[in-house]
C-alpha atoms as a PDB file:
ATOM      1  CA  UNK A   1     -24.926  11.546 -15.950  1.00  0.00           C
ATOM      2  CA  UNK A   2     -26.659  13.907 -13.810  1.00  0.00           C
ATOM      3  CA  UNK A   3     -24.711  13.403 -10.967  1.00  0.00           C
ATOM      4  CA  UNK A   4     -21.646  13.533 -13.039  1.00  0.00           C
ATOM      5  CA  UNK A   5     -22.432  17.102 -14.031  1.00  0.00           C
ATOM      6  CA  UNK A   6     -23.038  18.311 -10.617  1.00  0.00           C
ATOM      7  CA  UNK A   7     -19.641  17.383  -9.533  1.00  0.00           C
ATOM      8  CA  UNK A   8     -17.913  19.212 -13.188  1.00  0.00           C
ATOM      9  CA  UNK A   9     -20.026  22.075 -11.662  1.00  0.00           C
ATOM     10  CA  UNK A  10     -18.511  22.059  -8.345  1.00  0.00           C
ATOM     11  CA  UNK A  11     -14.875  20.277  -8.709  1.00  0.00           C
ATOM     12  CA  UNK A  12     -13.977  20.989  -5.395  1.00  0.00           C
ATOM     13  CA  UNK A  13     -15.936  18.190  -4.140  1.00  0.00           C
ATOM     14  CA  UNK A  14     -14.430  16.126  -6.616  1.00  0.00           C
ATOM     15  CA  UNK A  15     -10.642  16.705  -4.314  1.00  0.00           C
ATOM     16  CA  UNK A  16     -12.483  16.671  -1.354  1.00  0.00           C
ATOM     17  CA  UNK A  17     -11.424  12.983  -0.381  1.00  0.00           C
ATOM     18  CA  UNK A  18      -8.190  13.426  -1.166  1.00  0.00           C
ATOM     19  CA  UNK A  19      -7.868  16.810   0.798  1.00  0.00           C
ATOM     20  CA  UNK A  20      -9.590  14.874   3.603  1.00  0.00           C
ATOM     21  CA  UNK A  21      -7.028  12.016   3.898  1.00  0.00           C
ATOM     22  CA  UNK A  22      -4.246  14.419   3.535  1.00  0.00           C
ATOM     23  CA  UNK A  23      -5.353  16.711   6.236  1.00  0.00           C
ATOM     24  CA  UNK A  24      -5.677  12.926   8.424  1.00  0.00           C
ATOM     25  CA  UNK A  25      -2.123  12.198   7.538  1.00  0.00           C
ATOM     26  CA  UNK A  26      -0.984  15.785   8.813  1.00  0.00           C
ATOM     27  CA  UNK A  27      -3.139  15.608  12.055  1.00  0.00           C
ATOM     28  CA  UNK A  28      -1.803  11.763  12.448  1.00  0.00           C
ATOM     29  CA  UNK A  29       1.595  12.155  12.080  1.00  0.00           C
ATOM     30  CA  UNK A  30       1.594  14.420  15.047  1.00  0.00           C
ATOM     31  CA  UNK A  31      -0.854  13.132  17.446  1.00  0.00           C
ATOM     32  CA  UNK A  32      -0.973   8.924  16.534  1.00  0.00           C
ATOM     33  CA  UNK A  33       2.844   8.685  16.720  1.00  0.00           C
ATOM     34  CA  UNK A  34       3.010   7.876  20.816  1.00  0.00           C
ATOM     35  CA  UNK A  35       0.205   5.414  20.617  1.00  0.00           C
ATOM     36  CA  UNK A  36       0.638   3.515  17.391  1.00  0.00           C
ATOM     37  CA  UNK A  37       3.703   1.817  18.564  1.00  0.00           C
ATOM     38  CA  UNK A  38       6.154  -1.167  19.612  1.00  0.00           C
ATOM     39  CA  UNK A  39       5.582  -0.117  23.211  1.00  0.00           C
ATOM     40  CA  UNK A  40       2.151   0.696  23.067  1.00  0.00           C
ATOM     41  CA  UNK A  41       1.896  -2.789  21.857  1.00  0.00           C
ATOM     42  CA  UNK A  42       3.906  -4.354  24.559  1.00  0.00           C
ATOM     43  CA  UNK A  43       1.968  -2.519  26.951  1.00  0.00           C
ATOM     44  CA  UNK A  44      -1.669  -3.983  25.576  1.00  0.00           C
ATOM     45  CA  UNK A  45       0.026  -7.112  24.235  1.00  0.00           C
ATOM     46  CA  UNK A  46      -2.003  -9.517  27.040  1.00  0.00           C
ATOM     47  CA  UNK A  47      -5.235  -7.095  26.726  1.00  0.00           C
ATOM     48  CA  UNK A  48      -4.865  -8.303  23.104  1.00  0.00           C
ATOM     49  CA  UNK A  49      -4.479 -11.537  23.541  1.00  0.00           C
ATOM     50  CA  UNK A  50      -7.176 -12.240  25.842  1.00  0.00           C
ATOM     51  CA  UNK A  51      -9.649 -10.040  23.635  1.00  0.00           C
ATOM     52  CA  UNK A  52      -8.578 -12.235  20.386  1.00  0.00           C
ATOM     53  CA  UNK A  53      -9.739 -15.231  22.138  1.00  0.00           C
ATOM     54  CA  UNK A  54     -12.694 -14.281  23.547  1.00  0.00           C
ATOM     55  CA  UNK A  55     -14.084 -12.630  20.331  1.00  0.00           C
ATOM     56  CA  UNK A  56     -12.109 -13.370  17.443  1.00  0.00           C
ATOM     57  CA  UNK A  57     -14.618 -12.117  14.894  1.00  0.00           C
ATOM     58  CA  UNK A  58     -14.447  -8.423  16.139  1.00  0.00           C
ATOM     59  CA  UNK A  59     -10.394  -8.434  16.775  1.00  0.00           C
ATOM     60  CA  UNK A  60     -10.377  -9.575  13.030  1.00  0.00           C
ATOM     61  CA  UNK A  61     -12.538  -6.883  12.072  1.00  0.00           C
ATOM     62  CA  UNK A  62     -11.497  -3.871  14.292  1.00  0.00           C
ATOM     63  CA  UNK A  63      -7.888  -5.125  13.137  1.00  0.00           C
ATOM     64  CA  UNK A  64      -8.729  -4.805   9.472  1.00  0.00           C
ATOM     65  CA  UNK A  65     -10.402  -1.692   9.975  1.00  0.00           C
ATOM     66  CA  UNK A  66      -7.519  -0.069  12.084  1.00  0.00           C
ATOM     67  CA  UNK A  67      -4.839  -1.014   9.817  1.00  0.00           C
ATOM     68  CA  UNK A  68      -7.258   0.011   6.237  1.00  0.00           C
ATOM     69  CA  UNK A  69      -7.512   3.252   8.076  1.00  0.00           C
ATOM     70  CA  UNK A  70      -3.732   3.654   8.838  1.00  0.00           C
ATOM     71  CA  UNK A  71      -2.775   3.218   5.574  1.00  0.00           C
ATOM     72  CA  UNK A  72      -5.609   5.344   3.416  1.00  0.00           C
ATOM     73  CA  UNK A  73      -4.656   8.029   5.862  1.00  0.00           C
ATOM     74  CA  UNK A  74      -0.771   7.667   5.294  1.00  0.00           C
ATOM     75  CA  UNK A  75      -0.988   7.383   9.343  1.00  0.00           C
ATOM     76  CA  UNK A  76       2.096   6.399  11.193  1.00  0.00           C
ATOM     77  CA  UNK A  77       2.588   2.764  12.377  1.00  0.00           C
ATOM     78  CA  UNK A  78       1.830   0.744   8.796  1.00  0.00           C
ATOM     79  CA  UNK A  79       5.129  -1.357   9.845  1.00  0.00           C
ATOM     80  CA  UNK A  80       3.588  -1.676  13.632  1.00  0.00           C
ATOM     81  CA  UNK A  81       0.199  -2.664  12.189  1.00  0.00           C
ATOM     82  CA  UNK A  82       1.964  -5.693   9.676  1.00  0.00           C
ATOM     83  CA  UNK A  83       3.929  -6.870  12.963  1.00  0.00           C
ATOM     84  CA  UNK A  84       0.793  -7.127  15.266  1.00  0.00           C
ATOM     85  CA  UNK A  85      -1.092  -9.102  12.637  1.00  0.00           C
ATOM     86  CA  UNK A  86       1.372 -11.641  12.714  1.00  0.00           C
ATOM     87  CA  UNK A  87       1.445 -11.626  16.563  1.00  0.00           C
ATOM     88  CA  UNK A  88      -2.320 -11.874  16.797  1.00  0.00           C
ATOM     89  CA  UNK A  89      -3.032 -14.298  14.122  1.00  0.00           C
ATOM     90  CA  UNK A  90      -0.268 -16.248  12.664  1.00  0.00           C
ATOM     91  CA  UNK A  91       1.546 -16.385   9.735  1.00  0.00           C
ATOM     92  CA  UNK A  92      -1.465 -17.699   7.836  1.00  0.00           C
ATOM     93  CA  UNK A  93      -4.163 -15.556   8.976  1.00  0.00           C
ATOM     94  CA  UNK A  94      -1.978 -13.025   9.925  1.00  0.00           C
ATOM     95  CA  UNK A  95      -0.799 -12.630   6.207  1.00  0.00           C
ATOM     96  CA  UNK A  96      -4.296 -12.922   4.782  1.00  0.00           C
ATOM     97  CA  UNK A  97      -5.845 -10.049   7.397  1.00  0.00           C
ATOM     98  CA  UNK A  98      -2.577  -7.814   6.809  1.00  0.00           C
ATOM     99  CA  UNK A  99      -2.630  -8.135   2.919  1.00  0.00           C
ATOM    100  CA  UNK A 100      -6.475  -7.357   2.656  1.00  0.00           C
ATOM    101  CA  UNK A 101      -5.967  -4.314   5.135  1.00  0.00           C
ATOM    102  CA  UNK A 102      -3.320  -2.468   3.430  1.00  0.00           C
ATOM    103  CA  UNK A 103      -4.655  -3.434  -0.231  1.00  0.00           C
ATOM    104  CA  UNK A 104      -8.091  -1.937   0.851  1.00  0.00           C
ATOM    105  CA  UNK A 105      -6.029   1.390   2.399  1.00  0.00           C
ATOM    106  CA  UNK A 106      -4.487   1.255  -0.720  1.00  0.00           C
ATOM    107  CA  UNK A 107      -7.594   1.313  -3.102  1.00  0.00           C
ATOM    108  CA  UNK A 108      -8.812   4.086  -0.761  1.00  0.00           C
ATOM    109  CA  UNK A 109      -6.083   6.085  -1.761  1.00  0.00           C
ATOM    110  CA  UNK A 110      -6.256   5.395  -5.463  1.00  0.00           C
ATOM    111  CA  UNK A 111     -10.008   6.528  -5.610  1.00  0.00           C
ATOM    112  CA  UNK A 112      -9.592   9.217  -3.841  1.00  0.00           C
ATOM    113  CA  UNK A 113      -6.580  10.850  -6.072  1.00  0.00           C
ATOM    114  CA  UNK A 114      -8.554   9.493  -9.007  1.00  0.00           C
ATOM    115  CA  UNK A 115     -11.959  11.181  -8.297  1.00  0.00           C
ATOM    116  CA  UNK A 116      -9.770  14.603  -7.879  1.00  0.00           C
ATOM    117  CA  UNK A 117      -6.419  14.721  -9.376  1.00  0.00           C
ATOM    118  CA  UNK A 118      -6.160  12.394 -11.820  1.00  0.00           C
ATOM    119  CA  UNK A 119      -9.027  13.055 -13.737  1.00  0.00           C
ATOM    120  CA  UNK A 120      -7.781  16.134 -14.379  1.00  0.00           C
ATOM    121  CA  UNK A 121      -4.273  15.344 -15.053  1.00  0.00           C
ATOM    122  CA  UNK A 122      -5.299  11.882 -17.206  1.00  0.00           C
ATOM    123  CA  UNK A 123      -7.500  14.707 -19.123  1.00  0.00           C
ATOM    124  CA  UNK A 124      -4.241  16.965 -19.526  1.00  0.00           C
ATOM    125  CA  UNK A 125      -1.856  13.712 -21.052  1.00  0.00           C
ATOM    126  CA  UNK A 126      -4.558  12.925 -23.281  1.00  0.00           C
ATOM    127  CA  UNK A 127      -4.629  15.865 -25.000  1.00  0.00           C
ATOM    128  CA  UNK A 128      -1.150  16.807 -24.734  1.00  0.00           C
ATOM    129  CA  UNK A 129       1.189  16.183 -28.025  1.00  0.00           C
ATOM    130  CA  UNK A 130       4.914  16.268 -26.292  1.00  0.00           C
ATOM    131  CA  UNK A 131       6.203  14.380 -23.339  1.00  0.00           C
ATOM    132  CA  UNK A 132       3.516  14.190 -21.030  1.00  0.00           C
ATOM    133  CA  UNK A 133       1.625  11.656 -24.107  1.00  0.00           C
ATOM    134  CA  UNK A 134       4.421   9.722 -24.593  1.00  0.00           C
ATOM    135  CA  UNK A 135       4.582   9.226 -20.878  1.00  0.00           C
ATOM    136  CA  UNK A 136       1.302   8.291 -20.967  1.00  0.00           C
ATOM    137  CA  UNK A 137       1.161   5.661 -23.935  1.00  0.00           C
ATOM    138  CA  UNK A 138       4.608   3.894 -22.294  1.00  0.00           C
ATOM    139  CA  UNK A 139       2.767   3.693 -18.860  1.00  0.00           C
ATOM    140  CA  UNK A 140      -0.266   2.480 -20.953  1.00  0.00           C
ATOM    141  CA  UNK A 141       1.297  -0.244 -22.980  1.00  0.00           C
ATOM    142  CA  UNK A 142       3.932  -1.733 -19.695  1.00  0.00           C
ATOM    143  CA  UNK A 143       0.674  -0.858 -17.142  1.00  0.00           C
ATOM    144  CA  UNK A 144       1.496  -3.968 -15.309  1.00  0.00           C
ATOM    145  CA  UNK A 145       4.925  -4.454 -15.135  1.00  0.00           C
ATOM    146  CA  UNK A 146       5.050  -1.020 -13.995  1.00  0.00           C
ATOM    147  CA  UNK A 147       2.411  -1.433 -11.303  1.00  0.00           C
ATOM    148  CA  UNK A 148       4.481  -4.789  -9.965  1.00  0.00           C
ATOM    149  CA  UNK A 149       7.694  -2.747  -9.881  1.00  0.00           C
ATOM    150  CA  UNK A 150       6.446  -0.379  -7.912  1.00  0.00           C
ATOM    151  CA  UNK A 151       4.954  -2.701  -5.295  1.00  0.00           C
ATOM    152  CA  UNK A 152       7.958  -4.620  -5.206  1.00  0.00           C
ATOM    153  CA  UNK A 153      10.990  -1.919  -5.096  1.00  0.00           C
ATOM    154  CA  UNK A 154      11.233  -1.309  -1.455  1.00  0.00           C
ATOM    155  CA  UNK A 155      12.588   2.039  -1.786  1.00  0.00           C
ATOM    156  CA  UNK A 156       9.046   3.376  -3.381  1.00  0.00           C
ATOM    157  CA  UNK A 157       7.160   4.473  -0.605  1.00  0.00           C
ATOM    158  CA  UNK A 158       3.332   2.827  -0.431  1.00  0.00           C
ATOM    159  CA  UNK A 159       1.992   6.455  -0.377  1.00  0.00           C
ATOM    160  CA  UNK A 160       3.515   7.325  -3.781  1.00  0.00           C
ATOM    161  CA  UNK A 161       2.869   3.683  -5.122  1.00  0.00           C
ATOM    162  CA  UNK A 162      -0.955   4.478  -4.536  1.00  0.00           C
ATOM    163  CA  UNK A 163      -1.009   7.755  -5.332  1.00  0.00           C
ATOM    164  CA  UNK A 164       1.118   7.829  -8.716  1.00  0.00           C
ATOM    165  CA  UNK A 165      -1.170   4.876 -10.856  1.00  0.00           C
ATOM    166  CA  UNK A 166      -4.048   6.849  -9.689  1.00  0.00           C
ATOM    167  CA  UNK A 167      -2.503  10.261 -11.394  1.00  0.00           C
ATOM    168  CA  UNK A 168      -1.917   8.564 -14.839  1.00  0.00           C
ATOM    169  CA  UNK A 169      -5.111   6.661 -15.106  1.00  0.00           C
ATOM    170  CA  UNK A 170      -4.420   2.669 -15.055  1.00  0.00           C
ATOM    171  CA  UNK A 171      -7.114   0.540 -15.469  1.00  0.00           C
ATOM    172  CA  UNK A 172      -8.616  -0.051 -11.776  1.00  0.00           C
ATOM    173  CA  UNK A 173      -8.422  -3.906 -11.894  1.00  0.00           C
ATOM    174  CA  UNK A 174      -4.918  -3.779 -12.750  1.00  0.00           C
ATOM    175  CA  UNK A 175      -4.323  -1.675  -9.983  1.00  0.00           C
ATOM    176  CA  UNK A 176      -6.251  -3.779  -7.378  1.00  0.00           C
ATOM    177  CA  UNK A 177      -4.877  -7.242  -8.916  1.00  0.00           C
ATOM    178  CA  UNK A 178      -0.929  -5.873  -9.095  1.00  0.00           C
ATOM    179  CA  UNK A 179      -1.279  -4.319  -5.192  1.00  0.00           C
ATOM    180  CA  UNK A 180      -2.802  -7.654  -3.997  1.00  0.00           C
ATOM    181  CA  UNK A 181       0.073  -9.482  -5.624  1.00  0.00           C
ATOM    182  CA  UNK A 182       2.594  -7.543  -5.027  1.00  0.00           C
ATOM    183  CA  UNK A 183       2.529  -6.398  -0.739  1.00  0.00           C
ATOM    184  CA  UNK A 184       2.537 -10.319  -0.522  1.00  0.00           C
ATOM    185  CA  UNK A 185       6.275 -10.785  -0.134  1.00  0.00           C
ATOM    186  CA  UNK A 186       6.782  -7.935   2.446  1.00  0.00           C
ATOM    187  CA  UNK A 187       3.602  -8.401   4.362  1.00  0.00           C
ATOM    188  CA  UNK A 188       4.847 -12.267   4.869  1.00  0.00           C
ATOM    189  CA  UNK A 189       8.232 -10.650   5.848  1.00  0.00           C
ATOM    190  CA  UNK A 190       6.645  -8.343   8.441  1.00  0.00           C
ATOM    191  CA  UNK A 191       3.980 -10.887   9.126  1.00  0.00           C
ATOM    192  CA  UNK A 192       6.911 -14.004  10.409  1.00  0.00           C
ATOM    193  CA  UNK A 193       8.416 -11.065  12.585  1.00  0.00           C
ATOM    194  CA  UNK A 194       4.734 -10.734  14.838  1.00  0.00           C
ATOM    195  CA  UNK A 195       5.222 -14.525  15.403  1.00  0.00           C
ATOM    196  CA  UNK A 196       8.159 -14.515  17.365  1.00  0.00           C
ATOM    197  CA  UNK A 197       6.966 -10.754  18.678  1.00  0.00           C
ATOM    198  CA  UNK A 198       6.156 -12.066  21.894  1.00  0.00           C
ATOM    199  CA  UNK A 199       9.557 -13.968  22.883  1.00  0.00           C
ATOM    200  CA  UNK A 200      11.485 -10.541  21.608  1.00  0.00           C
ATOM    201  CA  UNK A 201       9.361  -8.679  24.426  1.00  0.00           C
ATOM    202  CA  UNK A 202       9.554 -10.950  27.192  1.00  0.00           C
ATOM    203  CA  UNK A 203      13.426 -10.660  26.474  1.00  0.00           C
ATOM    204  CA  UNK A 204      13.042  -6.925  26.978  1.00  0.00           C
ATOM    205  CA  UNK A 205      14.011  -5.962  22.797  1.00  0.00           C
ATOM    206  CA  UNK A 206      11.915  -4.334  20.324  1.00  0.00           C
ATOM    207  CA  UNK A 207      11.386  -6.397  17.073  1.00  0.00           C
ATOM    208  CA  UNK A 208      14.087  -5.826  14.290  1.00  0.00           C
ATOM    209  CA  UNK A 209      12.712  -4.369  11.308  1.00  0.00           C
ATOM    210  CA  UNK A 210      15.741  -4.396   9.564  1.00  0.00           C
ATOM    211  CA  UNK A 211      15.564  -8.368   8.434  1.00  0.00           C
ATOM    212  CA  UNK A 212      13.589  -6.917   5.348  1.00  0.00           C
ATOM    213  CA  UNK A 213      17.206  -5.886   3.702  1.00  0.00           C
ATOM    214  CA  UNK A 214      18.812  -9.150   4.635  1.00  0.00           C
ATOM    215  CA  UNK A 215      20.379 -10.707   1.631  1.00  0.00           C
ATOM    216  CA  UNK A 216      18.078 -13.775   1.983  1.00  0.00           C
ATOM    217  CA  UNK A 217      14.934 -11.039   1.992  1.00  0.00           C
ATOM    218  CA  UNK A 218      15.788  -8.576  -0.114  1.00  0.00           C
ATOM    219  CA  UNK A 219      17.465 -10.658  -2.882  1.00  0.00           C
ATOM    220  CA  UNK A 220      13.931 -12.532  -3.769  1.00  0.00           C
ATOM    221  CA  UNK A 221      11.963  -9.650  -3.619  1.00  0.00           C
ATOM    222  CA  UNK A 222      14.704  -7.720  -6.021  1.00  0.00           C
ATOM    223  CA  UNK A 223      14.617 -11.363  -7.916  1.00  0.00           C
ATOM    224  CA  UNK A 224      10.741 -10.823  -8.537  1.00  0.00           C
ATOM    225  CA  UNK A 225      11.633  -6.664  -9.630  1.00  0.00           C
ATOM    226  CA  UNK A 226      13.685  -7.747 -12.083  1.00  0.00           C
ATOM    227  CA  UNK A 227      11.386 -10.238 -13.162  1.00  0.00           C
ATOM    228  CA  UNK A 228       8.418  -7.936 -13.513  1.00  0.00           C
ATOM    229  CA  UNK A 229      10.814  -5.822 -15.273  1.00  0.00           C
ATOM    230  CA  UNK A 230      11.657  -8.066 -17.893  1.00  0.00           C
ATOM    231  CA  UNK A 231       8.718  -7.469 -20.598  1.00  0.00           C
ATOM    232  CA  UNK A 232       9.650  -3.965 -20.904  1.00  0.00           C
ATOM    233  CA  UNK A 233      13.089  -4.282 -21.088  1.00  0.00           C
ATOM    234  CA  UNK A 234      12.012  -6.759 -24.011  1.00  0.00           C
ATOM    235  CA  UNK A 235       9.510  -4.349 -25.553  1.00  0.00           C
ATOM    236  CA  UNK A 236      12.207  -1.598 -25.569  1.00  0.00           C
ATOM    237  CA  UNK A 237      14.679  -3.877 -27.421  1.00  0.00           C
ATOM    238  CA  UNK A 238      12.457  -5.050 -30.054  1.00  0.00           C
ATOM    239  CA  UNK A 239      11.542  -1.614 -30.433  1.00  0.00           C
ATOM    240  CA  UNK A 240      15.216  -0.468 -30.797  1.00  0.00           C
ATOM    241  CA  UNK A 241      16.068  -3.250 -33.287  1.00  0.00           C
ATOM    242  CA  UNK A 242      12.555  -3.160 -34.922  1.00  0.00           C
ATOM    243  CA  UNK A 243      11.238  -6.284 -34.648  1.00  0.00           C
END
């Protein structure tokens, strides 16, 4: 409690964190672009390689750590990050390492813009009568269908898919289990295109990002959308009809 009331008394701390990984994001985006790369990772690739077998412990953990980092700080090279894990580790591992990394980034995020922002602006919808309540109570009651669709539309950006649930106060475990869940199908995506990474740079190419919007890709993950869609859709006709 006491420590509670020290940070009403001072709520600047309380958006510190979140000014913090903004101000890393800026600083990032213009000095990290160069060096978190496709060609900074052909250039290492062996490097790599020989490091991951030697000590396979601290390449998992300096990977996880890297790529946790990238994404709390909304740093460039999420995408290269995915890739590598898949080159370094497999499919299996690969997915496991790249999954915990960016949900862990992600969590970062959420406390951070919950500690600051949303406290404030949960405080605000609470106590508001009009639109901003009834935004509120429909997040509420559909909190995680909501929370899958925006993991699993690939035209939210991960930024705003962390940031937003933290704004309008979901429940933290919902959060954590729904961003788990939900990076699975594109991290598996990203992850099978590290496998082969090394055959597309001894041909001299650059890996091709752009198999996530194949139909055979994209019409799954859209599949699953619709599918975490459904309960509110169903909610909203009851509703209409009044059953």
């Amino acid at each position: 409690m006491q420590k509670a009331r020290q940070t009403d008394k001072h709520p600047l701390l309380r958006h510190a964190p979140l000014v913090l990984i903004v101000a890393l994001a800026g600083i990032g985006a213009f000095t990290l672009r160069n060096y978190l790369s496709f060609e900074m990772l052909r250039e290492n690739r062996s490097l790599l390689l020989e490091y991951q077998d030697t000590h396979f412990a601290l390449m998992v953990a300096g990977f996880v750590c890297v790529y946790t980092l990238i994404v709390a700080c909304s740093l460039p090279g999420a995408a290269v990050a995915s890739v590598t894990g898949g080159f370094l580790f497999g499919i299996l591992w690969g997915g496991i390492f790249n999954v915990l990394a960016a949900s862990l980034g992600a969590v970062v995020i959420f406390q951070a813009a919950r500690i600051g922002l949303g406290q404030s602006l949960v405080a605000k919808m609470d106590a508001s009568d009009g639109t901003l309540k009834r935004i509120k109570d429909g997040l509420t009651e559909n909190e995680i269908s909501v929370l899958f669709l925006l993991r699993l539309v690939p035209a939210v950006p991960f930024f705003v898919a962390n940031l937003l649930p933290a704004l309008v106060g979901v429940k933290f475990r919902n959060f954590v289990l729904t961003t788990v869940l939900g990076i699975i199908p594109g991290a598996l995506v990203f992850t099978w295109i590290g496998v082969g990474l090394g055959e597309v740079f001894d041909r001299g190419g650059n890996p091709d990002l752009t198999l996530l919007w194949e139909p055979q890709v994209i019409g799954p993950i859209l599949g699953l959308s619709a599918l975490a869609a459904l309960p509110i859709i169903i909610k909203a006709v009851r509703r209409k009809k009044g059953i």
